[in-house]
C-alpha atoms as a PDB file:
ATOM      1  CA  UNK A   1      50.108 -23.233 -40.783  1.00  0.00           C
ATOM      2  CA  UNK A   2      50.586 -25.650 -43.298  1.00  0.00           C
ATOM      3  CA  UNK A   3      51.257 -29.319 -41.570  1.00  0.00           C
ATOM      4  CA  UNK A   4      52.360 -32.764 -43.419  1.00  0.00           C
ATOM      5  CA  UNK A   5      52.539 -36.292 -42.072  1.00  0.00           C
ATOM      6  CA  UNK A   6      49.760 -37.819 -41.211  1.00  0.00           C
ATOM      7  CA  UNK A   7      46.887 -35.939 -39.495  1.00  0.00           C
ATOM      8  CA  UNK A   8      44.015 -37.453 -37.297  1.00  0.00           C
ATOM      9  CA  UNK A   9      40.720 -36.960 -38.981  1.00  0.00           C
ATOM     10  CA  UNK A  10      39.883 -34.407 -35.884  1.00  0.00           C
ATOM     11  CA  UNK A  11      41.847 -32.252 -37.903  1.00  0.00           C
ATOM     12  CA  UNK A  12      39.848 -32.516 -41.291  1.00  0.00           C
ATOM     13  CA  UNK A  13      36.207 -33.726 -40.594  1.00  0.00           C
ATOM     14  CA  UNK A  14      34.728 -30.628 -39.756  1.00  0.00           C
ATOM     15  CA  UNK A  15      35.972 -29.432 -42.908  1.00  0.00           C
ATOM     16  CA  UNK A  16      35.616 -31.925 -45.054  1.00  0.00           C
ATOM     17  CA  UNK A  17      31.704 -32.163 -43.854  1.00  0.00           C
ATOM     18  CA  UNK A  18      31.098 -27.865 -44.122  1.00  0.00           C
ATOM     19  CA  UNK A  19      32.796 -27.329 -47.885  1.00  0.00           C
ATOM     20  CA  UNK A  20      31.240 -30.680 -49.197  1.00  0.00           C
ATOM     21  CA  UNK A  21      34.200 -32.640 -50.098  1.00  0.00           C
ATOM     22  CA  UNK A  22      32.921 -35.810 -48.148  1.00  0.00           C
ATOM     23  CA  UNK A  23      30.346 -36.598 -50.620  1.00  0.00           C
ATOM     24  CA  UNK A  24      33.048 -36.200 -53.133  1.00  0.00           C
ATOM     25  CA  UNK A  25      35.637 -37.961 -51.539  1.00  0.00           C
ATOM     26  CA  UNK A  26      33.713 -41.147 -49.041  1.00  0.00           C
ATOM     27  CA  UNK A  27      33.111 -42.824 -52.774  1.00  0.00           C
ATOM     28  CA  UNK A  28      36.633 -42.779 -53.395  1.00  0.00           C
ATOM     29  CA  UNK A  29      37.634 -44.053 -50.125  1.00  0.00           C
ATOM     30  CA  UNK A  30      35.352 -47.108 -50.500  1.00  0.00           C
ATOM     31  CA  UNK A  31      36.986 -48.325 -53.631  1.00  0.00           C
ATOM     32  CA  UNK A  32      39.969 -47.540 -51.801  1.00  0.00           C
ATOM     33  CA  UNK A  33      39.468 -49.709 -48.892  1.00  0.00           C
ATOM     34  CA  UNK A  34      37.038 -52.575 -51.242  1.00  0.00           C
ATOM     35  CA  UNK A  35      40.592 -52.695 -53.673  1.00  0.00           C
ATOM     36  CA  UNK A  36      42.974 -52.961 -50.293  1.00  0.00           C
ATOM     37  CA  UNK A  37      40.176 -55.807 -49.219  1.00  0.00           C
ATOM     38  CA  UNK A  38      40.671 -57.523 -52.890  1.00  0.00           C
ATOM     39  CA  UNK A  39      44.223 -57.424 -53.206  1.00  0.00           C
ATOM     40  CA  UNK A  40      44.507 -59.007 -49.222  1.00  0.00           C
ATOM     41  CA  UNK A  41      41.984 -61.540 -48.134  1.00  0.00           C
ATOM     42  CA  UNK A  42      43.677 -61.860 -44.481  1.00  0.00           C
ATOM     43  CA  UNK A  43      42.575 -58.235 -43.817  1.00  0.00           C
ATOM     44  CA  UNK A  44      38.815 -59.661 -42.542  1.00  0.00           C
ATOM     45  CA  UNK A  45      37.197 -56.192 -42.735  1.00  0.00           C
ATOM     46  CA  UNK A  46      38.022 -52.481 -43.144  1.00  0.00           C
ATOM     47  CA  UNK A  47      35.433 -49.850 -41.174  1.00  0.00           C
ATOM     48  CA  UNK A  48      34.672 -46.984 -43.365  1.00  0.00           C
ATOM     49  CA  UNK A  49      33.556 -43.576 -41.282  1.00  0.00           C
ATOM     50  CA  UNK A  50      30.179 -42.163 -42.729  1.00  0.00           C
ATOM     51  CA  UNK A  51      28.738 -38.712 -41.299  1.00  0.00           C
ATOM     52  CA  UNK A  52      24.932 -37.872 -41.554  1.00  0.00           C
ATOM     53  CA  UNK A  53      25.541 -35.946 -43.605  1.00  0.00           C
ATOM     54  CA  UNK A  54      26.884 -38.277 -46.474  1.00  0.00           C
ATOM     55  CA  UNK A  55      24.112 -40.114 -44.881  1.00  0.00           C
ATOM     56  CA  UNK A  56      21.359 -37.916 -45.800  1.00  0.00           C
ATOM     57  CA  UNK A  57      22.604 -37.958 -49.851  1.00  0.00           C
ATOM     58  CA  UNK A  58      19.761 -39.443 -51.635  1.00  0.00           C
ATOM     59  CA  UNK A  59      22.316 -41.425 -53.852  1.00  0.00           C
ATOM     60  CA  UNK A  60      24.662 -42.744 -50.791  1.00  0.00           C
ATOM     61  CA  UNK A  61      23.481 -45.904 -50.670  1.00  0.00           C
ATOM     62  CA  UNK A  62      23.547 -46.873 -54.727  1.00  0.00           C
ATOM     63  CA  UNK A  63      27.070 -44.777 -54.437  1.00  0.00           C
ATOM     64  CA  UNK A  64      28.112 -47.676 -51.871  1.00  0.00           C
ATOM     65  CA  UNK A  65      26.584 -50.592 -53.222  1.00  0.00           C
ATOM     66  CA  UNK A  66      28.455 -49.056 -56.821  1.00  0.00           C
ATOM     67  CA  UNK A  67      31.844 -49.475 -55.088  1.00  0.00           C
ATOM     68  CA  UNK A  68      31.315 -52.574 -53.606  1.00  0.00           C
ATOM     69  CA  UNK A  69      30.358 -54.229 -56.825  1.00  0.00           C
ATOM     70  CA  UNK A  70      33.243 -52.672 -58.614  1.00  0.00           C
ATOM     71  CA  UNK A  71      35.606 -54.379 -56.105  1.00  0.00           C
ATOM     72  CA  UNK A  72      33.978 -57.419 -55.912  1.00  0.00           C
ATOM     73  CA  UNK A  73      34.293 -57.995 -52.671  1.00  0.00           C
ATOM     74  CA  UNK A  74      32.370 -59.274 -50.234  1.00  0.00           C
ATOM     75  CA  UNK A  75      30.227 -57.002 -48.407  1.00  0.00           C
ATOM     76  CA  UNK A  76      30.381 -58.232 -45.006  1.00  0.00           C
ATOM     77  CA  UNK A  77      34.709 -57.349 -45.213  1.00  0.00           C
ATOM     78  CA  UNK A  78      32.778 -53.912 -45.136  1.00  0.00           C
ATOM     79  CA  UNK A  79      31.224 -51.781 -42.426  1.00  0.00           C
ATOM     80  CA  UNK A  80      29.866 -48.470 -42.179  1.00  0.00           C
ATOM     81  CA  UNK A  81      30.967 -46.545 -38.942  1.00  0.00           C
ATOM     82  CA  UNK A  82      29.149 -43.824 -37.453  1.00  0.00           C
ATOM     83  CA  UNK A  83      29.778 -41.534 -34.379  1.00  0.00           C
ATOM     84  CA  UNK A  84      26.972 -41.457 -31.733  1.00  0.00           C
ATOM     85  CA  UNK A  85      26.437 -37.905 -32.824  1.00  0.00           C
ATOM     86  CA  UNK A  86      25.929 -38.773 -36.686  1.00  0.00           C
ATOM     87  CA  UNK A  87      23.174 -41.172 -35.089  1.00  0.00           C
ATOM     88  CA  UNK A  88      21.302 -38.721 -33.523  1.00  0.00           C
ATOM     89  CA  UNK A  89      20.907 -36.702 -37.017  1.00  0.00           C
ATOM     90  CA  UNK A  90      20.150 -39.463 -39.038  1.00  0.00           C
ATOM     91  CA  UNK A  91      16.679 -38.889 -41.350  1.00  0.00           C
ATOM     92  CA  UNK A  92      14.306 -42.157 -42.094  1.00  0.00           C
ATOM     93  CA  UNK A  93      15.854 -42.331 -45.375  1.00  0.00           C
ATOM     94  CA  UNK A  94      19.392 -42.637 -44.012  1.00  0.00           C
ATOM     95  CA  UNK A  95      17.869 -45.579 -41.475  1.00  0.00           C
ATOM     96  CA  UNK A  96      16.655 -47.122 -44.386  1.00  0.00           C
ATOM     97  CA  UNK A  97      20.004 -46.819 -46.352  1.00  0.00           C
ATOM     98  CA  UNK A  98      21.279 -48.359 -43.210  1.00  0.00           C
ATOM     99  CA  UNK A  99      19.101 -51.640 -43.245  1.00  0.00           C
ATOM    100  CA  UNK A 100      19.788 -52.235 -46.900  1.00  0.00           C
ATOM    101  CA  UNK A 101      23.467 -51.731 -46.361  1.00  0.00           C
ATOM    102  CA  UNK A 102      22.926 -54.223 -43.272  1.00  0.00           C
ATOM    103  CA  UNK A 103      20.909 -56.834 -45.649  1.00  0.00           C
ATOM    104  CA  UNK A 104      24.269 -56.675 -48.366  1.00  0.00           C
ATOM    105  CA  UNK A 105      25.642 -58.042 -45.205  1.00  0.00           C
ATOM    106  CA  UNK A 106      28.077 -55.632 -44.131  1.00  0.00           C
ATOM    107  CA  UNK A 107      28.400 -54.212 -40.092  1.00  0.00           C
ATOM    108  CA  UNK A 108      26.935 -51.315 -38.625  1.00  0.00           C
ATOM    109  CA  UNK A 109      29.140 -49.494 -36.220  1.00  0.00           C
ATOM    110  CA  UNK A 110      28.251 -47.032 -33.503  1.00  0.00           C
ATOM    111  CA  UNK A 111      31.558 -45.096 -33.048  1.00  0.00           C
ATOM    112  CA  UNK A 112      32.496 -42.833 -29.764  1.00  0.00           C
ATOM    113  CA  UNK A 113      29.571 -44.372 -27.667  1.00  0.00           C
ATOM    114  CA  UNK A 114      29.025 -42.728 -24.377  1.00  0.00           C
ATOM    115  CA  UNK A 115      29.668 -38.956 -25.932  1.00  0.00           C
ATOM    116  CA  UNK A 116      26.369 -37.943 -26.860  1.00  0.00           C
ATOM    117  CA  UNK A 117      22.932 -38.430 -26.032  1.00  0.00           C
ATOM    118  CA  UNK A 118      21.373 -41.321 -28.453  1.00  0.00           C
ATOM    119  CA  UNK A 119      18.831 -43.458 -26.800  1.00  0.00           C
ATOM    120  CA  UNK A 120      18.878 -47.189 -26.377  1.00  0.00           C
ATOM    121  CA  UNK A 121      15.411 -46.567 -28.382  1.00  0.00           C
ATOM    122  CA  UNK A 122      17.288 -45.191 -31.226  1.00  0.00           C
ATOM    123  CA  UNK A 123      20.179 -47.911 -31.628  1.00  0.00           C
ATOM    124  CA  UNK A 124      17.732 -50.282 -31.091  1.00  0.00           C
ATOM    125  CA  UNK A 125      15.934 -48.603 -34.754  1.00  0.00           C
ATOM    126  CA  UNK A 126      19.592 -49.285 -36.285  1.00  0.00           C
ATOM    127  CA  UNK A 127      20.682 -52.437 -37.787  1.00  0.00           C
ATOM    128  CA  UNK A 128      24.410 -52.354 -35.489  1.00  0.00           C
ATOM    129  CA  UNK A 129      26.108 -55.196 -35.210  1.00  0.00           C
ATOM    130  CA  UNK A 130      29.032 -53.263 -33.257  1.00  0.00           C
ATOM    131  CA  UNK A 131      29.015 -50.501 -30.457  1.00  0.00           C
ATOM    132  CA  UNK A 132      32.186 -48.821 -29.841  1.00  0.00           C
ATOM    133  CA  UNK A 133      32.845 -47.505 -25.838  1.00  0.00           C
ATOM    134  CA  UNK A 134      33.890 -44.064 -26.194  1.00  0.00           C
ATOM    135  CA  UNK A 135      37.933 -43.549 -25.147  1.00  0.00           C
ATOM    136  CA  UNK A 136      36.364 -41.603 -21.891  1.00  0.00           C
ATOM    137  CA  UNK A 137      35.433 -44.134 -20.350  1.00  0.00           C
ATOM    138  CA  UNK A 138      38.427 -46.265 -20.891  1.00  0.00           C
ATOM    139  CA  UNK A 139      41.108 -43.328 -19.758  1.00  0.00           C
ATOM    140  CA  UNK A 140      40.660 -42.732 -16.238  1.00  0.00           C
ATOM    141  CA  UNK A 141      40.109 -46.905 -15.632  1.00  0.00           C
ATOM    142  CA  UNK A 142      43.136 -47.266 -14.127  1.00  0.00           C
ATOM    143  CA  UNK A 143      43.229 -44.792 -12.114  1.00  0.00           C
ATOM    144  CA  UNK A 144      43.036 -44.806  -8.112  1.00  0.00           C
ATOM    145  CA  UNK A 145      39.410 -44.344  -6.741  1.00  0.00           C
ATOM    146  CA  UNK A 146      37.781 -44.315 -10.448  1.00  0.00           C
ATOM    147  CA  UNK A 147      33.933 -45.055 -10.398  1.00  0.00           C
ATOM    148  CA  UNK A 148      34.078 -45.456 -14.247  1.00  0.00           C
ATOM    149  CA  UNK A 149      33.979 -49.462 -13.690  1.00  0.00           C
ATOM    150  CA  UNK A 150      30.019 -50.036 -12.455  1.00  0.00           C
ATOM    151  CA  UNK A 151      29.422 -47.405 -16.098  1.00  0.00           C
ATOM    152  CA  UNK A 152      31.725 -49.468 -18.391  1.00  0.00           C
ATOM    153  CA  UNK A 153      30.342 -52.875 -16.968  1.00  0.00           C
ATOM    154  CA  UNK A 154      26.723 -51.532 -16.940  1.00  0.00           C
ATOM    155  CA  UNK A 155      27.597 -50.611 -20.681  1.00  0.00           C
ATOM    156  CA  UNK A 156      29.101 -53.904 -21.557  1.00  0.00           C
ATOM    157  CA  UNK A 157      25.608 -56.152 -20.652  1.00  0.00           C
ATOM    158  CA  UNK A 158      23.984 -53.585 -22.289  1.00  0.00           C
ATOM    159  CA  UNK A 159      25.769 -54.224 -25.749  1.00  0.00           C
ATOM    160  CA  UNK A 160      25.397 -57.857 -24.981  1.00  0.00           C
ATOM    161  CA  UNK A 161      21.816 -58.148 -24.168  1.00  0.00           C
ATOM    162  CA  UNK A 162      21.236 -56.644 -27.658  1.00  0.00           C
ATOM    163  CA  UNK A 163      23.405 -58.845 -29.132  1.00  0.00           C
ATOM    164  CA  UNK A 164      25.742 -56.351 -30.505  1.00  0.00           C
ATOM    165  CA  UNK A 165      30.181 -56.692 -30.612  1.00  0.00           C
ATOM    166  CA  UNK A 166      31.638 -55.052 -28.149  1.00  0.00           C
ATOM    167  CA  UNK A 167      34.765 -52.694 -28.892  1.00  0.00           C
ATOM    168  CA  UNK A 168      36.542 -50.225 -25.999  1.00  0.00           C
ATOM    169  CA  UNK A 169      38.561 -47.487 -27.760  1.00  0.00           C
ATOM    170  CA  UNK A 170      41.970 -45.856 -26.604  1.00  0.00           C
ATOM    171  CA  UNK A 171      43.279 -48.344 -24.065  1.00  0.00           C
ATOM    172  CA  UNK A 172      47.013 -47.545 -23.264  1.00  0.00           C
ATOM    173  CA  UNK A 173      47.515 -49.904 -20.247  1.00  0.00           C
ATOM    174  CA  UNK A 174      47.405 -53.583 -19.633  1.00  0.00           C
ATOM    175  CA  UNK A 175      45.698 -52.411 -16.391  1.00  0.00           C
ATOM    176  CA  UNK A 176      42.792 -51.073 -18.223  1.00  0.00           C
ATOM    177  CA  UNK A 177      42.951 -54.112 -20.568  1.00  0.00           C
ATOM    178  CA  UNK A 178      42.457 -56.787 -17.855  1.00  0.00           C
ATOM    179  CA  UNK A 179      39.842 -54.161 -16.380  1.00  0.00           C
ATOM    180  CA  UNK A 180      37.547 -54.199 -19.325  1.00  0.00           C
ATOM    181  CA  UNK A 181      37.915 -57.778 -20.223  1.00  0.00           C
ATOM    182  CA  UNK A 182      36.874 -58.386 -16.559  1.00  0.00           C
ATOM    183  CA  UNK A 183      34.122 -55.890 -17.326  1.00  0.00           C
ATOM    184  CA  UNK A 184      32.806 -58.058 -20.270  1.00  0.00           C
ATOM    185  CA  UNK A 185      34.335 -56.304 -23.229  1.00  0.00           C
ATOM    186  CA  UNK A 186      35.519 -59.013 -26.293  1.00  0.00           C
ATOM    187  CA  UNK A 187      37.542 -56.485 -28.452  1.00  0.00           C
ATOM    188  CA  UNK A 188      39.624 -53.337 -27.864  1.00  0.00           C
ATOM    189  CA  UNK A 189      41.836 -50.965 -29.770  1.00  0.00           C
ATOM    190  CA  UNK A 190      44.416 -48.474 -29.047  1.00  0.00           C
ATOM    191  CA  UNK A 191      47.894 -48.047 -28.662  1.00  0.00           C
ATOM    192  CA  UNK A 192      48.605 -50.859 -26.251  1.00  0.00           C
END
């Protein structure tokens, strides 16, 4: 069933990733995103989804430093996003990518944290500078009786002890908003 408009990347990862078009592609979407950064300096910085296994492509990281030369743009208007999962596959080599992308100066981001089983140990070996709460946690917030506050809280001095930005994904409510800013979260996105 052919479908047009915009899709969510749920509905093209997976293949993108198994018939090898990210490699192809994730180059193209940094010039992309460097020439949108160029032609707008009020746009501060654009996040740019990685998966291990673009990760794990022994050229990745001169493929990204390419790009951001060719743009000319800063790199800290840059930052490389990863889901918790992608973490949790990441080789040495991809860690070590990771640190020289974090030494250009652009941001590390943990994406969808809270949804899969990556240690404090192993962010700790990563160069973040941002750890994004999964939209789980934020959903049910709001709702009567919800014990979700102690986690979220527990998870927001946890982000600030290791002196990482904190962002909570897929809040909908201004009750959940004043919840997780009471919780100690600085930034948030979704559709409210």
């Amino acid at each position: 069933l052919f479908r047009s408009g915009l899709l969510s990347p749920v509905d093209f990862i997976d293949v993108m990733e198994s018939s090898g078009l990210v490699g192809t592609l994730s180059p193209q979407l940094i010039l992309i995103a460097g020439r949108a950064l160029a032609a707008d300096p009020a746009i501060p910085r654009i996040s740019i989804n990685i998966s291990a296994v673009e990760l794990a492509s022994p050229d990745w990281l001169s493929t990204f430093q390419n790009a951001v030369e060719r743009t000319g743009v800063d790199p800290s208007r840059f930052a490389i996003e990863l889901t918790e999962t992608a973490v949790l596959q990441l080789t040495d080599e991809a860690i070590g990518a990771l640190h020289e992308v974090r030494r250009m100066g652009a941001g590390i981001e943990v994406d969808d944290f809270g949804t899969g089983f990556a240690s404090v140990g192993l962010l700790k070996s990563i160069p973040l500078t941002t750890l994004k709460l999964d939209r789980s946690f934020v959903e049910p917030l709001d709702k009567p009786g919800s014990p979700g506050l102690e986690l979220v809280r527990g998870i927001a001095a946890l982000v600030d002890a290791l002196g990482l930005e904190s962002v909570a994904e897929g809040i909908e409510t201004p009750e959940q908003a004043r919840l997780l800013v009471e919780a100690g979260w600085r930034v948030g996105q979704g559709d409210l």
